[in-house]
Protein backbone atom coordinates (compact mmCIF):
# COMPACT_ATOMS: atom_id res chain seq x y z
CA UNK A 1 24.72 -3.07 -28.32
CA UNK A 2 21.22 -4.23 -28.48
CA UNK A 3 21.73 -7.26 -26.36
CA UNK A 4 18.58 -9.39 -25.70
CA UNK A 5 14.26 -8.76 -27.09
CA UNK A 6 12.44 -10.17 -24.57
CA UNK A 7 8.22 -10.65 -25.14
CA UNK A 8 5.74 -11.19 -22.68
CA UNK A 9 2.24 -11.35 -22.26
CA UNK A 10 0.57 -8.83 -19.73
CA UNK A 11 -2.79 -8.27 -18.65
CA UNK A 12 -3.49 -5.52 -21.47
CA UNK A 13 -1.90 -6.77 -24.34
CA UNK A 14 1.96 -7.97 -25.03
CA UNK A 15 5.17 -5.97 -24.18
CA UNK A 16 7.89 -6.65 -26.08
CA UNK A 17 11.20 -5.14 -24.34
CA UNK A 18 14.57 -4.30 -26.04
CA UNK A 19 17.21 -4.41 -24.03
CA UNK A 20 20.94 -2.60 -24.57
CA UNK A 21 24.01 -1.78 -23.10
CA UNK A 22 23.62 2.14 -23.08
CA UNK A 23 21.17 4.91 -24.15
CA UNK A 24 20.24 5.32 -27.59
CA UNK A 25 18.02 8.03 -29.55
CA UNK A 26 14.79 6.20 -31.97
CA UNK A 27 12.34 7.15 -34.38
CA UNK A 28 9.42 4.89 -34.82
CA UNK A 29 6.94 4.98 -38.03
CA UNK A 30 3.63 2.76 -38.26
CA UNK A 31 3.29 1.33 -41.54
CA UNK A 32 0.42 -0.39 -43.74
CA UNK A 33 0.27 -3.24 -45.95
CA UNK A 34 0.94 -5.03 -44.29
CA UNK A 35 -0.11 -3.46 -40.67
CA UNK A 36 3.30 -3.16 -38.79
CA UNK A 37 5.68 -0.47 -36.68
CA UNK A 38 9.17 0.20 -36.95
CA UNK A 39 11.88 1.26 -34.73
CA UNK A 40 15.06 2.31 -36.00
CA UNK A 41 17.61 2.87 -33.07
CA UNK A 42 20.26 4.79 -34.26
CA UNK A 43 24.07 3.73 -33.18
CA UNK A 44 23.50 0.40 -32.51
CA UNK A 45 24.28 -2.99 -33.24
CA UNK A 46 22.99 -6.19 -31.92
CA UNK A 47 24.80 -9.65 -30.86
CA UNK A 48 25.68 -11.90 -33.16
CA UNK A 49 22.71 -14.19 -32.19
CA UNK A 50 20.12 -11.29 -33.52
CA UNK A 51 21.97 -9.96 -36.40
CA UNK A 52 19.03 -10.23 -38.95
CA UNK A 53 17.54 -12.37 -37.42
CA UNK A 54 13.27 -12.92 -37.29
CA UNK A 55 11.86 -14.13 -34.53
CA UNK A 56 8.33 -16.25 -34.99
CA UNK A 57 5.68 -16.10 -32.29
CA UNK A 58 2.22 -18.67 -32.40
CA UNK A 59 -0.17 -15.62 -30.67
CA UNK A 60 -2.90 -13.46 -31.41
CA UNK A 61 -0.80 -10.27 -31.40
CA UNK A 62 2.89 -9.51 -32.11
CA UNK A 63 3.18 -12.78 -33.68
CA UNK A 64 6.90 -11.45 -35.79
CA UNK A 65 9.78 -9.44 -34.72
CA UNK A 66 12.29 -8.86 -37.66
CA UNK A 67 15.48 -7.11 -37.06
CA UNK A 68 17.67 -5.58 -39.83
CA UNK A 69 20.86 -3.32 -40.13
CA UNK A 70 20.11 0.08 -42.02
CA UNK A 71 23.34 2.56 -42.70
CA UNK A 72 24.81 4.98 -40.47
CA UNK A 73 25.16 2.16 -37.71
CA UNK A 74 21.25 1.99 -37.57
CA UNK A 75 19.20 -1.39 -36.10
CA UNK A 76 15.43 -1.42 -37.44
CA UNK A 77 13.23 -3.45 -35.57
CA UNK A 78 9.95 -4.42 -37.16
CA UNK A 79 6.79 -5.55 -35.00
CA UNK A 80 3.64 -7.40 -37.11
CA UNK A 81 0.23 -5.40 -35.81
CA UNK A 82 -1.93 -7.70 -37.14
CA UNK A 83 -4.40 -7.54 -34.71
CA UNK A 84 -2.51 -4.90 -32.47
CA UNK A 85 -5.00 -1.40 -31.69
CA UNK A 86 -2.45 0.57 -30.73
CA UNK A 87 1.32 0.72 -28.63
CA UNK A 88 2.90 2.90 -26.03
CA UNK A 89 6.53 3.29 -25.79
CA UNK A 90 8.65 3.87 -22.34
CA UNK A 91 12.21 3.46 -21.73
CA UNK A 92 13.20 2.31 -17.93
CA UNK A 93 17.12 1.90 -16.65
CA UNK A 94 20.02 -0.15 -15.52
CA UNK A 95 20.35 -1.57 -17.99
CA UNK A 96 18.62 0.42 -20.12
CA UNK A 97 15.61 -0.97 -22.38
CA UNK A 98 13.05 0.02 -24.88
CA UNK A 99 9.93 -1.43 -23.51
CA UNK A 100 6.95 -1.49 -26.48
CA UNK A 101 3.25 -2.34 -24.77
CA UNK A 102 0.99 -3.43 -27.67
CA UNK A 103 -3.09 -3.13 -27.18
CA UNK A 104 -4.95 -5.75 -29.28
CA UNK A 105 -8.10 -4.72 -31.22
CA UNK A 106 -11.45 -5.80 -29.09
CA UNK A 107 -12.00 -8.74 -31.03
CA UNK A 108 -8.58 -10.40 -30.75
CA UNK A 109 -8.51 -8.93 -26.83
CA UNK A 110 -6.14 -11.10 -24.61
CA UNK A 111 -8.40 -12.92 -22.57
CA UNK A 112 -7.53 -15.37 -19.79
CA UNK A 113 -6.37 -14.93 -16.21
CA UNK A 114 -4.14 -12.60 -15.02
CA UNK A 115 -0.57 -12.98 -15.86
CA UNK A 116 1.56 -14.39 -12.59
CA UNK A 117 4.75 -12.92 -11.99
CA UNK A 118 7.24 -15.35 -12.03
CA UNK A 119 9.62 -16.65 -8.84
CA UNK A 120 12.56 -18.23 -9.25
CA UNK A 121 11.33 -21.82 -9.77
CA UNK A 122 9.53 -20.40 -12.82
CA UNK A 123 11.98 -18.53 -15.04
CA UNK A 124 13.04 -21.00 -17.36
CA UNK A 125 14.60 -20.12 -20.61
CA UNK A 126 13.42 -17.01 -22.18
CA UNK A 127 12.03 -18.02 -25.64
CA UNK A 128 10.14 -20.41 -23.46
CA UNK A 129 8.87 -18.06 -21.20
CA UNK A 130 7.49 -15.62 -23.55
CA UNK A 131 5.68 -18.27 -25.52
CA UNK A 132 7.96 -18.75 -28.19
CA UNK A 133 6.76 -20.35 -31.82
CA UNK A 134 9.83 -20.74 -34.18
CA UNK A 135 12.66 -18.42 -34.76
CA UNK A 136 14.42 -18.59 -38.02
CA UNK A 137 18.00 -15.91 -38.94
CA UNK A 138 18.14 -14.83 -42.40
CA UNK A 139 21.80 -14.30 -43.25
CA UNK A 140 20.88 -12.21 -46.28
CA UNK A 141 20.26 -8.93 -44.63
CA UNK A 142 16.95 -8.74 -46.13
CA UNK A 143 13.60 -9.19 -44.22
CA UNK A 144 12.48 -12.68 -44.28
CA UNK A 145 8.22 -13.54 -45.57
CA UNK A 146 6.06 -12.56 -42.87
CA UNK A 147 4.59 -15.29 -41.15
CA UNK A 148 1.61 -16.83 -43.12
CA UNK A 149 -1.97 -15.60 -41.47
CA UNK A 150 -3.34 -17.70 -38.52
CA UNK A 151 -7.15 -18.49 -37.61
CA UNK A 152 -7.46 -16.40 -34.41
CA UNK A 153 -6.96 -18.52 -31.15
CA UNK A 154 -7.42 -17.42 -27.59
CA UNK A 155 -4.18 -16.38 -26.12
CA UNK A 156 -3.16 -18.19 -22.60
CA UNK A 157 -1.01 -16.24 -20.18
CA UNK A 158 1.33 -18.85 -19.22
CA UNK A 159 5.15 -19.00 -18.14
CA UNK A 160 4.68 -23.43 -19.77
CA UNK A 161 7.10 -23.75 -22.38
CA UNK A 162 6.23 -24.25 -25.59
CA UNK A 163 7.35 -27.10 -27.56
CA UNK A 164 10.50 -26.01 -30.17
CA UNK A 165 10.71 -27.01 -33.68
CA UNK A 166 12.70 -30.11 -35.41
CA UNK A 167 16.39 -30.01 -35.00
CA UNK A 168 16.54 -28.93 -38.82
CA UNK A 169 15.59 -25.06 -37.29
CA UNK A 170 18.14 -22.62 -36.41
CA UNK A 171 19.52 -23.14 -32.38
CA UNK A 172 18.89 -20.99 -29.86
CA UNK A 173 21.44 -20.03 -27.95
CA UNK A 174 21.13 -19.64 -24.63
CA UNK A 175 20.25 -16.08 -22.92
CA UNK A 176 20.05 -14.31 -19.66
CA UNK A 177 16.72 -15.44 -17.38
CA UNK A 178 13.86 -13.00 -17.62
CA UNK A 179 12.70 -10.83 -15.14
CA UNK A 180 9.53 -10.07 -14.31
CA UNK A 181 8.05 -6.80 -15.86
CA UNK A 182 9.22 -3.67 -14.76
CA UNK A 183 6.88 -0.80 -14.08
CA UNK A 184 7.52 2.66 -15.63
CA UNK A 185 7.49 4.48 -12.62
CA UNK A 186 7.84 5.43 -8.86
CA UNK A 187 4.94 4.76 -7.34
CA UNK A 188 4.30 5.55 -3.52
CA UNK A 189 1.73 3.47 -1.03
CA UNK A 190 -1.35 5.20 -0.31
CA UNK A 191 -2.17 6.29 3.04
CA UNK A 192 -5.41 6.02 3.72
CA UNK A 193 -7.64 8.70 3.71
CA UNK A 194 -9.99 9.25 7.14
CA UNK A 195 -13.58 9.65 6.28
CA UNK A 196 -15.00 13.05 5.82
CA UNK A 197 -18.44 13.85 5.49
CA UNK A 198 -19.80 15.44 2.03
CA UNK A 199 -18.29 18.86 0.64
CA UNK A 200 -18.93 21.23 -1.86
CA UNK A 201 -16.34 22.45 -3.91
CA UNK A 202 -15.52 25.98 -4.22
CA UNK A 203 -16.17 27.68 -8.28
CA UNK A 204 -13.45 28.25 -10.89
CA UNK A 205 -11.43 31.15 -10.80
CA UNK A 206 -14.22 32.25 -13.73
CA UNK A 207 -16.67 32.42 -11.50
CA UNK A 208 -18.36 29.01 -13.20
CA UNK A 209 -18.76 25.66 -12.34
CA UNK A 210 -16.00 23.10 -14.44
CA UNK A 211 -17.39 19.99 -15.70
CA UNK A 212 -15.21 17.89 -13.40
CA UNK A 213 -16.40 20.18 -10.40
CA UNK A 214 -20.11 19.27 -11.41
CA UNK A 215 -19.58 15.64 -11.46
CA UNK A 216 -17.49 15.64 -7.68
CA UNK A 217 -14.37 14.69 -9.19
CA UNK A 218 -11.39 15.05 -6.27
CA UNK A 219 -7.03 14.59 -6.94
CA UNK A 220 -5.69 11.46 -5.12
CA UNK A 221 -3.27 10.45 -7.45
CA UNK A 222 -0.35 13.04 -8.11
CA UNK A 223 2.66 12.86 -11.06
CA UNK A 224 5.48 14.81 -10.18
CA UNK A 225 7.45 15.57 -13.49
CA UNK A 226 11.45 16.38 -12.93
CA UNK A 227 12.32 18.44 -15.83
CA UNK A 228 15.31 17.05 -18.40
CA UNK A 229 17.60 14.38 -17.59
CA UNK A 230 20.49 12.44 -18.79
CA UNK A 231 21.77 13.96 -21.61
CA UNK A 232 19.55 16.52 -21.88
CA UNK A 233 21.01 18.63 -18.14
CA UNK A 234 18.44 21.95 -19.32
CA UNK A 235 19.41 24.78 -18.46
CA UNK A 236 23.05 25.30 -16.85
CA UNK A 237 24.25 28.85 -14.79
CA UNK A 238 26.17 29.72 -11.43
CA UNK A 239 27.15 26.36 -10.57
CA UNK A 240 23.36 25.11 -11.08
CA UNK A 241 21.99 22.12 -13.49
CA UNK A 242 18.32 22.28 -14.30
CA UNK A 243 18.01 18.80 -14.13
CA UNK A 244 19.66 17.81 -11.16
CA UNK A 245 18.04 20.90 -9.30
CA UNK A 246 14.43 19.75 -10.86
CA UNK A 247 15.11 16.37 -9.29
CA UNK A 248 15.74 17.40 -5.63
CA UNK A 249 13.16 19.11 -5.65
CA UNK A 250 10.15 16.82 -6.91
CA UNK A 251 12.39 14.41 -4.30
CA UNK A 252 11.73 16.48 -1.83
CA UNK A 253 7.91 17.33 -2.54
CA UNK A 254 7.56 13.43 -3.08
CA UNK A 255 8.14 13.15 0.48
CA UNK A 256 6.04 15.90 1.50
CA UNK A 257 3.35 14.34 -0.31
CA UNK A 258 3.48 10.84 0.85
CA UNK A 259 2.50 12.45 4.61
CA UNK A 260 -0.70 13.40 3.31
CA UNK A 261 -3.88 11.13 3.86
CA UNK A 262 -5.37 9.74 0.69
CA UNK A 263 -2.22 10.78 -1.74
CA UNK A 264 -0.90 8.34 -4.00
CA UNK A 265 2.67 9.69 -5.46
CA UNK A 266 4.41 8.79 -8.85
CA UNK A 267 7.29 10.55 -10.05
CA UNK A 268 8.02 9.99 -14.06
CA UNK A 269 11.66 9.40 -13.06
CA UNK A 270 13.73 9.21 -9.38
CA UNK A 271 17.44 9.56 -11.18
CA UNK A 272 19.36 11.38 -13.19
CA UNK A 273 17.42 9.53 -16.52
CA UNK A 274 16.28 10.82 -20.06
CA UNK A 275 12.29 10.54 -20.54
CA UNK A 276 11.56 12.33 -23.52
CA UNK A 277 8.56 14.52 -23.23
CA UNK A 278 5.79 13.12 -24.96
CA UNK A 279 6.58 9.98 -22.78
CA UNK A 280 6.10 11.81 -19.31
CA UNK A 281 2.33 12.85 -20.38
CA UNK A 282 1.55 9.15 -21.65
CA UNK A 283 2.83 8.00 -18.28
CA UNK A 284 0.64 9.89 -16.55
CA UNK A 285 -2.66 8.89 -18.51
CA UNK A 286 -0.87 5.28 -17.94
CA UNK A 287 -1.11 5.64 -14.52
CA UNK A 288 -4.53 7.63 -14.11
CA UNK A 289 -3.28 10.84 -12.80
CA UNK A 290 -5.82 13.39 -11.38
CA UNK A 291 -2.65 16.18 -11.39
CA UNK A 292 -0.12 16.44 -13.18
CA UNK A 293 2.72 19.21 -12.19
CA UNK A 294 6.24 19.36 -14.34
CA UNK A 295 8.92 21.64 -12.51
CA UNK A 296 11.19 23.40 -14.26
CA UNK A 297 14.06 26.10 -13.89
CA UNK A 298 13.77 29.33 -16.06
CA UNK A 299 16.98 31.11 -17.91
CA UNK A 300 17.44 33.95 -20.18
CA UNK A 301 20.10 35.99 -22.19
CA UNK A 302 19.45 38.92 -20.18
CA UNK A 303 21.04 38.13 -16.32
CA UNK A 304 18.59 40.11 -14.84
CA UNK A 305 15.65 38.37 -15.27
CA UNK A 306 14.34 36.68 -12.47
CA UNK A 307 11.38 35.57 -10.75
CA UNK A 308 9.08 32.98 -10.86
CA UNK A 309 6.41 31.67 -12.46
CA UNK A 310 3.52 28.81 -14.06
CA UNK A 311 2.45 27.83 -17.06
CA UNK A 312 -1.03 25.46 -18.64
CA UNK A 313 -1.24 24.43 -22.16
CA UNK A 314 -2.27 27.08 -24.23
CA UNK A 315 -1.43 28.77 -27.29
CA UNK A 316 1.39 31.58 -26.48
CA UNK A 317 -0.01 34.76 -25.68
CA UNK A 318 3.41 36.62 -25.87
CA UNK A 319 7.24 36.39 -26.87
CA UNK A 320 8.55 35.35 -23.48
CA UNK A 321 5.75 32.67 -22.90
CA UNK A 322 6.96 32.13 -27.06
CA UNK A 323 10.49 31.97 -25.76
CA UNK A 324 10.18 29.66 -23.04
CA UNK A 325 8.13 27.30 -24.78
CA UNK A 326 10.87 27.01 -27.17
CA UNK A 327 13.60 26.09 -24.94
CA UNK A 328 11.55 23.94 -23.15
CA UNK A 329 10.14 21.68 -26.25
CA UNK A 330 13.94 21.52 -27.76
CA UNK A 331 14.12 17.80 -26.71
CA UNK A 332 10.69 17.29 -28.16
CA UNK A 333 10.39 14.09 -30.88
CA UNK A 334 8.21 15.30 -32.83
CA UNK A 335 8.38 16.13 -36.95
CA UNK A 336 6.36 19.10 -38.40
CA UNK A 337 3.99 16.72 -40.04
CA UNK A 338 2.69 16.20 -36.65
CA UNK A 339 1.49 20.24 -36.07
CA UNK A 340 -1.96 19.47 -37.24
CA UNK A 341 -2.32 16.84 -34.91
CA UNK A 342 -0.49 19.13 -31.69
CA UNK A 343 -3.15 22.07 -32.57
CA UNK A 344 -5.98 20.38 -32.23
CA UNK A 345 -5.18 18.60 -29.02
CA UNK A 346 -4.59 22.36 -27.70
CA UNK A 347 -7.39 23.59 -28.86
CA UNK A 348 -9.40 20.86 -27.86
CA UNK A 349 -8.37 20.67 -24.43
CA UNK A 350 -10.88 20.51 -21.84
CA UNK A 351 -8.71 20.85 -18.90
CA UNK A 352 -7.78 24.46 -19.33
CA UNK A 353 -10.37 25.58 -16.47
CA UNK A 354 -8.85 23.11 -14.08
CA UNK A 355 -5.16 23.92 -14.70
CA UNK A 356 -5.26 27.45 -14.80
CA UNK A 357 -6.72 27.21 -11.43
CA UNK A 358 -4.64 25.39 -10.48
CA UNK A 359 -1.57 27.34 -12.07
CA UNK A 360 -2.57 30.43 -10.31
CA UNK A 361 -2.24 27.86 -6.71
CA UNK A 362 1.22 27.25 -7.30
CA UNK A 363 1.90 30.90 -8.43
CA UNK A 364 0.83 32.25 -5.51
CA UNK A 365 1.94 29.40 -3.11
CA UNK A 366 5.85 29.78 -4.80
CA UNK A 367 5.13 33.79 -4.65
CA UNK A 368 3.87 33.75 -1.07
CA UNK A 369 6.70 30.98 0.18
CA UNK A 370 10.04 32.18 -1.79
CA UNK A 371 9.52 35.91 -0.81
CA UNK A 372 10.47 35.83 2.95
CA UNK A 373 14.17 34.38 1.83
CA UNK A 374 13.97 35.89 -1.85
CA UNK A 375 13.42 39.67 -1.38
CA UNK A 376 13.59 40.78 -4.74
CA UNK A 377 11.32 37.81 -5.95
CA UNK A 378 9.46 38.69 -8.68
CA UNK A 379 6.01 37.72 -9.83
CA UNK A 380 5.87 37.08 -13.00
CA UNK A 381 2.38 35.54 -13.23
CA UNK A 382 0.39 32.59 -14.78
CA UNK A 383 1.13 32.09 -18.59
CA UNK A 384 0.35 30.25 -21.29
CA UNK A 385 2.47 28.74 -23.76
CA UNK A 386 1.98 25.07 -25.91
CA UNK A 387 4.32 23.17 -23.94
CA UNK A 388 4.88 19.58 -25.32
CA UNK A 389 5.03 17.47 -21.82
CA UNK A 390 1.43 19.00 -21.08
CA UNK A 391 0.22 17.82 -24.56
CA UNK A 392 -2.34 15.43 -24.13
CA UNK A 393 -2.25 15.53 -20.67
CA UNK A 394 -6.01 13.70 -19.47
CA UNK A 395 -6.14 15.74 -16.12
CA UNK A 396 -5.31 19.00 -14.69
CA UNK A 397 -1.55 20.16 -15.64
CA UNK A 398 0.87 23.02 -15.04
CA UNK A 399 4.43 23.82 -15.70
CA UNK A 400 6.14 25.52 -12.48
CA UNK A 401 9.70 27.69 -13.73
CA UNK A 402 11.03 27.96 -10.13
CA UNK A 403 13.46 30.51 -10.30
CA UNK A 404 16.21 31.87 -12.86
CA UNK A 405 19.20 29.78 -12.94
CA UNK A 406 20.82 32.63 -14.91
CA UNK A 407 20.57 35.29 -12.26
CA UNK A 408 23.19 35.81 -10.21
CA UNK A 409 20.92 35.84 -6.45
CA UNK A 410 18.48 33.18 -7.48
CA UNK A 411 21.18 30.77 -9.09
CA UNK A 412 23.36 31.29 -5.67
CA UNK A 413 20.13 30.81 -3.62
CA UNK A 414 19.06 27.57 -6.08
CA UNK A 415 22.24 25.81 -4.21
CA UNK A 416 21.09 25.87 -1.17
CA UNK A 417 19.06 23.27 0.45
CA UNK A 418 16.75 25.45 2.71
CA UNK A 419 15.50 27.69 -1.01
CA UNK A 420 14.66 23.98 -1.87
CA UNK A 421 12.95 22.97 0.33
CA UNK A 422 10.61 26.27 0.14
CA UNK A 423 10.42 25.87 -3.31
CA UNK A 424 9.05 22.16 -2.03
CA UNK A 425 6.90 22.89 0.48
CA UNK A 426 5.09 25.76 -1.95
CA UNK A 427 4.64 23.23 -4.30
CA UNK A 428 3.02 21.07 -1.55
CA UNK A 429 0.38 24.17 -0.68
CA UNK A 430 -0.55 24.52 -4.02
CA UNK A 431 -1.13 21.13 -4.05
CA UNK A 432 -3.46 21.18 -0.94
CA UNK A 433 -5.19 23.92 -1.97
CA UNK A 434 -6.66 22.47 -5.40
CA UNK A 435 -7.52 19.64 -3.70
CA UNK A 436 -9.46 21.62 -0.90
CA UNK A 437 -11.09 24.23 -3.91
CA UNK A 438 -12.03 20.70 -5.19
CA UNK A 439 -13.73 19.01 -2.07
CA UNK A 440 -14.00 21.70 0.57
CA UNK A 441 -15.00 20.25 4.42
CA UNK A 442 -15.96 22.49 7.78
CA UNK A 443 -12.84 21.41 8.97
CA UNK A 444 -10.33 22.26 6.63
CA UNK A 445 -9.62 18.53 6.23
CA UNK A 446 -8.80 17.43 2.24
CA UNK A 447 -10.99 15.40 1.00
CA UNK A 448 -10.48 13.04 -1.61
CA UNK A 449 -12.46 11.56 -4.16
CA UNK A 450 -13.65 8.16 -4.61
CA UNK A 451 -10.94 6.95 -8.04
């Protein structure tokens, strides 16, 4: 049941948020003549009070919302981009909503103060609150006119109502008080950082000199990625869920993190949630990530593989890497018409120094840590393979498979809170150690960069 839109103007643009009872799967197309996106949200209805119904803004951007009912129990949701650059698309929980950030092009840019979050005195009805024009409901099932074009006019952040239309327009009924927006993530406080005179950084495994190496560039801020979620548990063997195992663990190297100096942690999600993949990268380059790590569990048809080992975004260089890349990308959104677009992004990646440096970190650091409780680890070395939650990734990032959940000694040892915790505290080394190859002081200390 989609329930409530809400719309709201935010420092970069407008969000629009679609709120519903449960989880639902989407597809969203971008459209031209006119300019406009649509979301079809497949099994779902909405309340009676936005059953075909168009909702009429007065701003710059976003200015018309149309909803319609398509077969197969399927809500579209149509969003005007006149004047809209581009969108991003997250989903956040409990309840469970669609949230749509819109961009405006430079010259229609939303200009103004800062957008005040709203206390309790200030959350007045919603329509007011998100600067509502008119809103008319078609009972025809068809789209109603867009909205005729508007001279531009500088959009004003404000939580002031604005004035409704004659009584002759359709009434609003009257909906749940908004909340003030939600942020994607889990973000951590940063400790700060204690001085440390200059450094120079160590050279790439290749013997060279990286372009971010040349210009100084340090990590500070650090996305931990828990593989799968929701309804999508990955990979499932001895007693052991991919997802919830994946979870503990970035948990647990969250914490570890947090102790460090200078370290600013966000996890993509803290509960058993669905993110789908191309969403965990975008979050990432949301947030300005310097490192980006996404931890996985392996599995295979054969029970006696085992072992562990890292991946960065490549093109396969073998059937396994071939294989694994497959399972991994099975919850991946995207159609075929899309592969000239995922090709060039890999080939075109200018990271790959970076994260296969700091791939081989993590291999060894998981190699080093696991074997003292793991005796018959094995190493099974730093890979490449195109996997889609790296795609597009705008820093350093590597895909960890921590151990086989298939195999009988590493799935019985993947239960246990202690292998966890190595797996963890590896993690953290690795961690360390790209940021000391990075910015490398006399006294071992990490240094940081400057963000």
């Amino acid at each position: 049941m989609i329930r409530d839109i809400k719309r709201a103007a935010i420092p970069e643009g407008m969000r629009v948020t679609i709120e519903m009872d449960a989880e639902a799967t989407f597809r969203a197309e971008r459209l031209e003549n006119p300019r406009r996106v649509f979301f079809d949200l497949r099994g779902t209805r909405t309340v009676p009070s936005l059953v075909d119904a168009t909702l009429r803004f007065s701003d710059q951007i976003v200015r018309e919302i149309r909803l319609g009912r398509h077969p197969h129990a399927t809500t579209r949701i149509v969003f005007d981009m006149e004047g809209v650059d581009s969108y991003s698309v997250f989903t956040l929980y409990n309840p469970y909503r669609l949230v749509v950030d819109f961009r405006p092009q430079v010259d229609t840019e939303v200009s103004g103060p800062a957008v005040p979050q709203p206390g309790p005195a200030d959350r007045r009805d919603v329509r007011a609150d998100l600067n509502t024009g008119t809103r008319t409901v078609s009972t025809s099932g068809e789209w109603a006119a867009p909205a005729p074009a508007r001279p531009p006019a500088a959009l004003v952040p404000t939580l002031t109502p604005t004035p409704l239309p004659p009584p002759n327009s359709a009434k609003i009924p009257s909906l749940p008080r908004p909340e003030p927006p939600a942020r994607p993530l889990v973000s951590r406080p940063v400790i700060a950082a204690t001085p440390i005179p200059p450094a120079f950084p160590s050279a790439n495994s290749d013997g060279k000199f990286s372009l971010a190496r040349q210009l100084g560039l340090g990590v500070s801020r650090i996305v931990i990625d828990a593989g799968h979620g929701g309804h999508d548990p990955g990979a499932q063997a001895n007693g052991v869920s991919e997802s919830e195992l994946t979870l503990d663990i970035a948990t647990r190297l969250s914490r570890l993190l947090e102790k460090q100096p200078g370290v600013e942690v966000v996890m993509t999600r803290d509960t058993d949630a669905f993110i789908p993949l191309e969403e965990r990268t975008a979050m990432a380059n949301r947030e300005g990530a310097d490192l980006f790590l996404s931890i996985h569990a392996n599995a295979s048809r054969n029970p006696k593989a085992h072992g562990v080992e890292t991946y960065f975004l490549n093109f396969a260089s073998n059937p396994d890497a071939e294989a694994v890349a497959a399972r991994e990308n099975s919850t991946s959104g995207r159609a075929m018409h899309s592969l000239p677009d995922i090709v060039r992004a890999i080939a075109l990646n200018n990271k790959i120094d970076e994260s296969r440096d700091f791939a081989e970190m993590v291999q060894r650091s998981m190699v080093r840590r696991l074997s003292s409780r793991n005796k018959q680890l094995r190493d099974l070395g730093v890979k490449q393979a195109p996997f889609v939650v790296l795609i597009g990734a705008a820093m350093p990032s590597v895909l960890a498979e921590i151990s086989f959940v298939t195999h009988r000694q590493e799935g019985q040892l993947l239960k246990t809170s202690i292998y966890r915790q190595q797996i963890a505290e590896a993690l953290l080394d690795a961690v360390l150690r790209y940021q000391q190859s990075l910015k490398r002081s006399r006294a071992g200390v990490v240094g940081l960069g400057a963000r």
